[in-house]
Each structure stands twice: as C-alpha cells, then as structure tokens.
Protein backbone atom coordinates (compact mmCIF):
# COMPACT_ATOMS: atom_id res chain seq x y z
CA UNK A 1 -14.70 97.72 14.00
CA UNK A 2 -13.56 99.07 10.66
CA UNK A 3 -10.20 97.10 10.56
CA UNK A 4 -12.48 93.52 11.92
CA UNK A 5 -14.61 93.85 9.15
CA UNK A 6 -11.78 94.56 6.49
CA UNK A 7 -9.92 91.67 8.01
CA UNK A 8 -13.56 89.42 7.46
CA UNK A 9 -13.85 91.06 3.87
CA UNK A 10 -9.86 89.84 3.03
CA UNK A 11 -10.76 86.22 4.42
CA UNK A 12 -13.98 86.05 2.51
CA UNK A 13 -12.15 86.62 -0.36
CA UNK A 14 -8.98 84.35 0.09
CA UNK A 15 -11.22 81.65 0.88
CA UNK A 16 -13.19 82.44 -2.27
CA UNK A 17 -10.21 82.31 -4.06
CA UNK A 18 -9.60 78.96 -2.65
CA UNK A 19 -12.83 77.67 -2.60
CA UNK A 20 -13.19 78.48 -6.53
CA UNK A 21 -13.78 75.33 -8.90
CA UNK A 22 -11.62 74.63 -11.27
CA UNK A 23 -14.18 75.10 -14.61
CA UNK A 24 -12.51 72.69 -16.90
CA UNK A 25 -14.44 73.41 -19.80
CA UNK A 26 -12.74 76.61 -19.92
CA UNK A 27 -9.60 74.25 -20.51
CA UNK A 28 -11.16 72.71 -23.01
CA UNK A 29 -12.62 75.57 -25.13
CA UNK A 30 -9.36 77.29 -24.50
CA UNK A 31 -7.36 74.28 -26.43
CA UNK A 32 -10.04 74.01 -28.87
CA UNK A 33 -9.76 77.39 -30.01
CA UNK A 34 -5.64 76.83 -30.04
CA UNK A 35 -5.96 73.49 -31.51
CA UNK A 36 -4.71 74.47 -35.53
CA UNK A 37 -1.93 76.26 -33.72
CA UNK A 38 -0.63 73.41 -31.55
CA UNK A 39 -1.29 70.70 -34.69
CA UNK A 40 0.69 73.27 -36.99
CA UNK A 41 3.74 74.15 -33.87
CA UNK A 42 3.93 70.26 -33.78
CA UNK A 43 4.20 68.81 -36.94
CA UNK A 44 6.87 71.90 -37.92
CA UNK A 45 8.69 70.82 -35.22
CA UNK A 46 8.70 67.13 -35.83
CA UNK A 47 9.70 67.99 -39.53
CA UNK A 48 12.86 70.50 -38.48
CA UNK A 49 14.10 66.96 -36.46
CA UNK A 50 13.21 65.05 -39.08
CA UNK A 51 15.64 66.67 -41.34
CA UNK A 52 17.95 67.43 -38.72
CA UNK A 53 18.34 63.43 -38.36
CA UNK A 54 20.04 63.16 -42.01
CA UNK A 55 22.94 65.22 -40.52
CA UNK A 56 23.49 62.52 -37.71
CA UNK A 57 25.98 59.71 -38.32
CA UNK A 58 24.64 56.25 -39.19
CA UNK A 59 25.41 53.23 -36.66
CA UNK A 60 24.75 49.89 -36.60
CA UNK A 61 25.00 47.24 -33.47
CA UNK A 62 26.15 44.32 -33.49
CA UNK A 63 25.66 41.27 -30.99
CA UNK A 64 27.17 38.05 -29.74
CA UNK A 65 25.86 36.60 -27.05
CA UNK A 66 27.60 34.38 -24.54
CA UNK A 67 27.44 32.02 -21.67
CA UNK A 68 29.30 32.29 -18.41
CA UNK A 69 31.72 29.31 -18.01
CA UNK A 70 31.21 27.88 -14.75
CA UNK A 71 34.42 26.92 -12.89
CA UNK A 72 33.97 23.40 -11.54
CA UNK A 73 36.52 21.78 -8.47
CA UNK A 74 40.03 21.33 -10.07
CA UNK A 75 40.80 17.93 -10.24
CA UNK A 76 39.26 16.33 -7.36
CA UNK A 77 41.73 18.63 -4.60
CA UNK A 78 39.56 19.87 -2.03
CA UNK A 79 39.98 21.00 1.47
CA UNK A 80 37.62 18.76 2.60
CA UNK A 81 40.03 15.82 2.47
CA UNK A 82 41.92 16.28 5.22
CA UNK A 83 44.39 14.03 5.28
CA UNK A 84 47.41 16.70 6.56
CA UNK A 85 47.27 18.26 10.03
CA UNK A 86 45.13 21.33 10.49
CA UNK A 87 47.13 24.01 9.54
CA UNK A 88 48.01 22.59 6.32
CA UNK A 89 44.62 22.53 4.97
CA UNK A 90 43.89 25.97 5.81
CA UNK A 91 46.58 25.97 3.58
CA UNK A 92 45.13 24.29 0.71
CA UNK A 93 41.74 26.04 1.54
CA UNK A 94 43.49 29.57 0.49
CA UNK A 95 45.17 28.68 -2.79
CA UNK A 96 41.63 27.09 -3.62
CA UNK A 97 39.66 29.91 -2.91
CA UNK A 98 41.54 32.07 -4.84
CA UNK A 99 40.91 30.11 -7.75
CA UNK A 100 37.17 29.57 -7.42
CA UNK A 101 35.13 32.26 -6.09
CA UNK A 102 32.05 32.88 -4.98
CA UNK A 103 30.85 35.77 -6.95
CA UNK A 104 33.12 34.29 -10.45
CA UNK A 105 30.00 36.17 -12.89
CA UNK A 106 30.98 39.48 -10.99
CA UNK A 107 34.39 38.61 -11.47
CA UNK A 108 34.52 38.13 -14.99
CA UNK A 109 31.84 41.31 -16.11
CA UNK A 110 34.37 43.41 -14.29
CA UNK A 111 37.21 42.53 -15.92
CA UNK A 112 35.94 42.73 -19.38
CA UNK A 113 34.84 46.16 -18.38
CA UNK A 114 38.21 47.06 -16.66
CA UNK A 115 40.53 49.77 -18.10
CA UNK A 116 43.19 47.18 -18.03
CA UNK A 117 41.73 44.73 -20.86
CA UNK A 118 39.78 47.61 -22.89
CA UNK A 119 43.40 49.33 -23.09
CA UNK A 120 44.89 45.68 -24.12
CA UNK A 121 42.48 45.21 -26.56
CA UNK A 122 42.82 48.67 -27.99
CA UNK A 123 46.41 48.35 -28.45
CA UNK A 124 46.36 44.45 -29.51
CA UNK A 125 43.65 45.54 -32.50
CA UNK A 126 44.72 48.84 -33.75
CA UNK A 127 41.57 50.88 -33.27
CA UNK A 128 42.37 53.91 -32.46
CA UNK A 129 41.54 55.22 -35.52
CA UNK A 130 38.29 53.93 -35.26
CA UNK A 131 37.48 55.49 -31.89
CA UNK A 132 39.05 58.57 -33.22
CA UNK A 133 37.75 58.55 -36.40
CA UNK A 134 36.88 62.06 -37.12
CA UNK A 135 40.50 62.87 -36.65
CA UNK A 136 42.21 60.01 -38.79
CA UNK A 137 42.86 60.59 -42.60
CA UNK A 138 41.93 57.58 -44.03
CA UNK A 139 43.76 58.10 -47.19
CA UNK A 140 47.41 59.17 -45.87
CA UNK A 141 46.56 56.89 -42.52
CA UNK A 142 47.61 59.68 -40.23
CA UNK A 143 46.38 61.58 -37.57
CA UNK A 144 44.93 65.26 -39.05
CA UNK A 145 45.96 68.51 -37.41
CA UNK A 146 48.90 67.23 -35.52
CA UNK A 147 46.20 65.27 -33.13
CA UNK A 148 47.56 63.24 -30.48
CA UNK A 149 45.43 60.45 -29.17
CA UNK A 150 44.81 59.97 -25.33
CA UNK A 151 44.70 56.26 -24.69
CA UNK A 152 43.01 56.91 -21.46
CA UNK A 153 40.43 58.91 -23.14
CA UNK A 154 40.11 56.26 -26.09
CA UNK A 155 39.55 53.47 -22.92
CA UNK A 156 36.52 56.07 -21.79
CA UNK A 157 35.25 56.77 -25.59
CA UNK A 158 35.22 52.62 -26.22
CA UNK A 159 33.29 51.97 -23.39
CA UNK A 160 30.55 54.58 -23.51
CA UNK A 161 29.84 55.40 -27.36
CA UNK A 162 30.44 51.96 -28.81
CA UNK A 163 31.48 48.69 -26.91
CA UNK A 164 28.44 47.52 -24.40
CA UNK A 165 28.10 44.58 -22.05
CA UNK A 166 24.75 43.18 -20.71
CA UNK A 167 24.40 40.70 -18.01
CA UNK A 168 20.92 38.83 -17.85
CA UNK A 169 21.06 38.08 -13.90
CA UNK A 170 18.54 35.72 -14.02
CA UNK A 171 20.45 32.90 -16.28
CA UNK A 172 23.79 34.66 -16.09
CA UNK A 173 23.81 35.25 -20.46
CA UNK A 174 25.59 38.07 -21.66
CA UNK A 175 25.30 40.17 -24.79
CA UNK A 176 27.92 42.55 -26.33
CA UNK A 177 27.29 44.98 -28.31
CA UNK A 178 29.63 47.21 -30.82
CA UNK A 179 28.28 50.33 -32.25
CA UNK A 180 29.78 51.83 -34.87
CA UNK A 181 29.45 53.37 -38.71
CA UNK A 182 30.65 49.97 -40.77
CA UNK A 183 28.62 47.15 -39.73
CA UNK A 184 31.04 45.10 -41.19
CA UNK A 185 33.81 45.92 -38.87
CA UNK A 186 31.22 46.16 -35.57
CA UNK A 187 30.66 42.22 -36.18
CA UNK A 188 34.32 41.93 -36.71
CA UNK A 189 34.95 43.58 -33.39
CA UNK A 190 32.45 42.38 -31.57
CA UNK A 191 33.82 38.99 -32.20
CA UNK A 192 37.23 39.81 -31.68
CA UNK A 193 36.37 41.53 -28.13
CA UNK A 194 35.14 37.81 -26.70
CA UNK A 195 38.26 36.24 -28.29
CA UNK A 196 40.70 38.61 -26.87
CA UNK A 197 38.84 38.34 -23.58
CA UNK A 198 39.00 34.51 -23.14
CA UNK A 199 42.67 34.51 -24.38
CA UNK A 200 43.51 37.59 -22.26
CA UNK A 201 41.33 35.41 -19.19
CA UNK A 202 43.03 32.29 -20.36
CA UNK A 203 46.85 33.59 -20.10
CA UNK A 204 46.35 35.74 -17.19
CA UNK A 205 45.40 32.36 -15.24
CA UNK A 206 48.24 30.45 -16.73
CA UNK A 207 50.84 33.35 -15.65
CA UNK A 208 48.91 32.67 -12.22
CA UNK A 209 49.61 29.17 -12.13
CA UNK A 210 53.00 29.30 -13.32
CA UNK A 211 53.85 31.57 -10.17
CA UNK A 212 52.28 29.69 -7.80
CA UNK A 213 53.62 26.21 -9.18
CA UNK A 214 57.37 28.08 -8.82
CA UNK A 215 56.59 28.86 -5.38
CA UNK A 216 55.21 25.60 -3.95
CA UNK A 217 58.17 23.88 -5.77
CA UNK A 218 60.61 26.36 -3.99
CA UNK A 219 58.47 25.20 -0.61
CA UNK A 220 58.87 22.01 -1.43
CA UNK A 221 62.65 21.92 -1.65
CA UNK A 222 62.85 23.25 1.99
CA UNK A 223 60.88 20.81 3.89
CA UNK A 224 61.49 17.61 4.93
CA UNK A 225 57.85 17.25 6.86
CA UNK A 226 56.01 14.43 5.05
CA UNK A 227 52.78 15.71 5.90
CA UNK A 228 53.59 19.18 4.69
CA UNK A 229 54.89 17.56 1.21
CA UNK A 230 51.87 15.49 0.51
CA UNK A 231 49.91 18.63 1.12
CA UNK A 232 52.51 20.43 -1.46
CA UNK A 233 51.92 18.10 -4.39
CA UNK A 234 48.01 18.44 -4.07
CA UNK A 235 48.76 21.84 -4.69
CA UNK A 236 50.96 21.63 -7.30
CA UNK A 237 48.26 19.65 -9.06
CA UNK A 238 45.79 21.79 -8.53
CA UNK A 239 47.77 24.46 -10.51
CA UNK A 240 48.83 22.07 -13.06
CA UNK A 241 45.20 20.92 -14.00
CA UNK A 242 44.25 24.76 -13.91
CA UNK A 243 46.90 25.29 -16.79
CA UNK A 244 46.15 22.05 -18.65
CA UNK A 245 42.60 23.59 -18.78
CA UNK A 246 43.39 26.53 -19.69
CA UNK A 247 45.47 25.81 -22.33
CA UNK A 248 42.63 23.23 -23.95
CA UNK A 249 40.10 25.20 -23.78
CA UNK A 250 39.60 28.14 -26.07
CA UNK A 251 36.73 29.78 -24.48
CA UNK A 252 37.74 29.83 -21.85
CA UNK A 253 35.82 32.70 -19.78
CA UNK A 254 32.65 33.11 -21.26
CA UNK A 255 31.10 30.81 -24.32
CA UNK A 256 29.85 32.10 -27.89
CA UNK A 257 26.38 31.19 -27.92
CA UNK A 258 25.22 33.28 -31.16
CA UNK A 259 28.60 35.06 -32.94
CA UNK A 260 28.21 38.83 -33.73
CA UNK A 261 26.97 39.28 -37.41
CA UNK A 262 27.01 42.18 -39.76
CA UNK A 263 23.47 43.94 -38.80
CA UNK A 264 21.25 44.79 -42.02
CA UNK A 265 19.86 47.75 -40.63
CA UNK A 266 20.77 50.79 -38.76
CA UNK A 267 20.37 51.39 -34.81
CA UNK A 268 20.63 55.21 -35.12
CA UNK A 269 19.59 57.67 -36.00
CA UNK A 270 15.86 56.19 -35.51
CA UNK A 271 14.34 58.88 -37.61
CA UNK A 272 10.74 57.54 -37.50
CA UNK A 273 10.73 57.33 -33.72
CA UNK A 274 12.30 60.60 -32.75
CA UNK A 275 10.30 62.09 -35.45
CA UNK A 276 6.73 60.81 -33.42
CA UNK A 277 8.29 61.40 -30.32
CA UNK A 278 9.07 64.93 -30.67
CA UNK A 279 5.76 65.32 -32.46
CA UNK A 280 4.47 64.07 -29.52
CA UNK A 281 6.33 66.15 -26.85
CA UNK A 282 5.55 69.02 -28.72
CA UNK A 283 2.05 68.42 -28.49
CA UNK A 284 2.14 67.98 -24.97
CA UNK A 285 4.02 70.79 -24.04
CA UNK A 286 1.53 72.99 -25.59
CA UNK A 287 -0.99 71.89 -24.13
CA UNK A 288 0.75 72.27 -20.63
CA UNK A 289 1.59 75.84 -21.86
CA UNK A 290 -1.70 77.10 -22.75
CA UNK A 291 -3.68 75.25 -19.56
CA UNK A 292 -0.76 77.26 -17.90
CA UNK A 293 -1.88 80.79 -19.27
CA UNK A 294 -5.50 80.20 -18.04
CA UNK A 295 -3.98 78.99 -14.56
CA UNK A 296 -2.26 82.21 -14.63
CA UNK A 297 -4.89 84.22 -15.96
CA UNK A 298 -7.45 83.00 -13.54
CA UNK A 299 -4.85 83.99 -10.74
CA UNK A 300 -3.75 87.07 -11.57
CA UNK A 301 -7.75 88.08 -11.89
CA UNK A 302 -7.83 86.33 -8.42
CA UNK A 303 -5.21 88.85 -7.18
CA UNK A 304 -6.78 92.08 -8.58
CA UNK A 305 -9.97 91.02 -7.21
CA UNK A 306 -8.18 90.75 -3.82
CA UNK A 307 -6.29 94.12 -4.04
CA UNK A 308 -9.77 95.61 -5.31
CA UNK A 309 -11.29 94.19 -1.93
CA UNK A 310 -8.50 95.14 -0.06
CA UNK A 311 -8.78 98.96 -0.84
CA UNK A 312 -12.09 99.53 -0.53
C-alpha cells in the first residue's frame, strides 16, 4: 500500500509540474528589473563593432547590366527543308543543334563563370596583384616575402570576394558586379569582364566554325553524290554566316544595357547597419538569456520539489 501511494504522490506531482502555468508576468518583471543592464550590454556592444568597422577594408561595387543575345536561325538553313534524302538531314539537324541550343542563357552564365574564361581574363588583364593585393608591393611592383601566386586559387578568390554574376530569370537581364577597394578600377573591370567575355564568346565560335568549315570542305572533296553535296554547301553556309556574324558584331554574347560606373559610395563596411543590427541581436539575446534563467529556475525548484516528495 505504502509503495501505491508513493507511486500516486510522484504522479501528482509530475503532473503538477506539467500542469503548472506558465506566469508570464514573472517574465516580465524579471526583464523589467534587468532592463538598464540589457540597454547598457547592448549599446556597449554595438559601440565595440562600431569601432571595430574602421579596421575593415573599404569596397565599392560596381554594375553593368546586360542583355542576353538571342541566337536567331543562321541564314535561312534549317532541317526542315528537306530537300536531301533522310539521312542527310539528320545530318544538317546535328551541326545545327550544336549551334543553337535550347538552354543558350544556361549556356552562356556558365561559361562566364567557368574556370576557363575567369583564368583567361586574369591572365589577359594583369590582376593578380589586385586579387592578391595584400601581398603585392605597390612601389617596387613585386610580390613581398617571396609569395608565389596560385592561379587556381586567384580563379577561386575572383569569383567569391569580388567578381559576381546575377541572372534575373524572369526577363533573362544580367548584372555584374566587381567589388573591390578603388572604385575607379571596379568600373574599369567590370567593363572589361563583358568585353573580354563577348570577344572570348565571339572567337571561340569563329575557331568553331573554322573547324567545321575545314571538315565539310574535306567531305566535300570525297563525294561525288549530288544530293550529299547540296546538303554540304548548306552547311558550309551555315558556318560561314556564323563567322560573318561573329566577326560584325561586337557584343556578341550578352549586350551592355547600363556600363559599369565608378560608385560614389561604399558597399562595405555598412557601419550604420551592422551597428543596429548587432544592437539589436544583442538585445534579443538577452532577453532569451534571462527568460532562460527563470525557465531554469522554475525547473530546478520543480525538481527539488519532486525529490522532496519523493523522500518523504
């Protein structure tokens, strides 16, 4: 009987634990009473970052934003006149194909993000001392403390920390963005980045067409099928009118809509804003740890109580 009426004492009290309303004006009066405390922890916090943010470097952005350039049917060759037998417009169907695809706007984002053109244009514009710029001396224009640079790393470092491509998917405009110290020479390279990329774009396809041109005109010389030739020579044309464009057109890839421009005002550090925020987050947390205390103060009495009731 003893141990049934311990065991109905131990639920009584679990379920009064559990049963017990939360008495949120002990919350309250509990913060109140803190409330100089948390004001004074939060503003001496948001000051320490607030003078922490002078030591920070100073960036700017700059922008120029483009226009996909929509590849249209290269001079009037398409599959769909089939004037050779079967086989040869399957033919013509796979050069064409190649040439204009169905996802072109994925196409062309991931080759100006590729490894291959960020390397290029590193190389082409010299900026390794810009991506490494804590380790160039910029008054005997060498590297300090026998540093070597890592191209591969310089690729990674220009893609994350200062070069930055947006795609708007619902009207297929693009913005790129250059961080860096001198806004001067983010605008410069901003703009620079599109050129290179439409001339890098624009001789890539010409190489393209140059090989493919060389190979139907080797086919050609070894047939005598007059089917087989006709369907040659729309080929060959098709190539030819992909260089002629090419070579007239100087943006080629993607348009300049708006051309980058030396920003008048800094991106980072945003002192005022991480200055609220961390006002702000300091406030919170605060708060969180003092309504924590009385959680655990109202539990560990909880537990006492229990043991208390358990002994007896």
């Amino acid at each position: 009987m003893s141990e049934i009426n311990n065991q109905n004492n131990d639920n009584n009290v679990m379920s009064g634990i559990i049963d017990e309303e939360i008495d949120l004006l002990e919350y309250v009066t509990k913060i109140l009473n803190n409330k100089y405390r948390i004001f004074i922890i939060s503003i001496f916090s948001a000051v320490i970052v607030y003078g922490l943010t002078h030591f920070m470097p100073v960036k700017y952005e700059s922008f120029a934003r483009l226009a996909m350039v929509e590849i249209n049917e290269l001079g009037g060759v398409s599959p769909d006149n089939r004037r050779a037998p079967e086989a040869i417009t399957l033919v013509e169907q796979d050069f064409i194909t190649q040439t204009i695809n169905d996802n072109h706007q994925d196409r062309v984002i991931a080759r100006m993000r590729s490894s291959k053109f960020t390397l290029k244009f590193i190389k082409d514009n010299e900026l390794l001392p810009v991506i490494f710029n804590k380790n160039w001396d910029k008054e005997r224009k060498q590297w300090k403390a026998d540093f070597e640079p890592n191209l591969t790393l310089a690729s990674e470092k220009f893609k994350q920390e200062i070069c930055r491509i947006h795609r708007y998917e619902e009207n297929n405009l693009m913005i790129v963005t250059i961080k860096l110290g001198d806004p001067q020479l983010a605008a410069v390279i901003a703009n620079k980045f599109v050129k290179n990329f439409n001339l890098y774009r624009r001789t890539s396809d010409m190489n393209s067409a140059d090989k493919k041109i060389a190979f139907l005109r080797k086919t050609l010389e070894q047939t005598d099928f007059l089917e087989m030739q006709k369907s040659l020579y729309r080929l060959i044309e098709a190539q030819l009118v992909i260089k002629m464009l090419a070579s007239s057109k100087e943006q080629y890839a993607v348009e300049i809509l708006d051309p980058a421009i030396p920003s008048l005002y800094k991106s980072s550090p945003a002192k005022k804003k991480v200055t609220v925020l961390t006002f702000i987050g300091v406030f919170m947390l605060c708060i969180i740890i003092i309504i924590g205390q009385v959680v655990f103060k109202r539990i560990n009495a909880s537990i006492r109580l229990y043991r208390k009731n358990h002994n007896a």
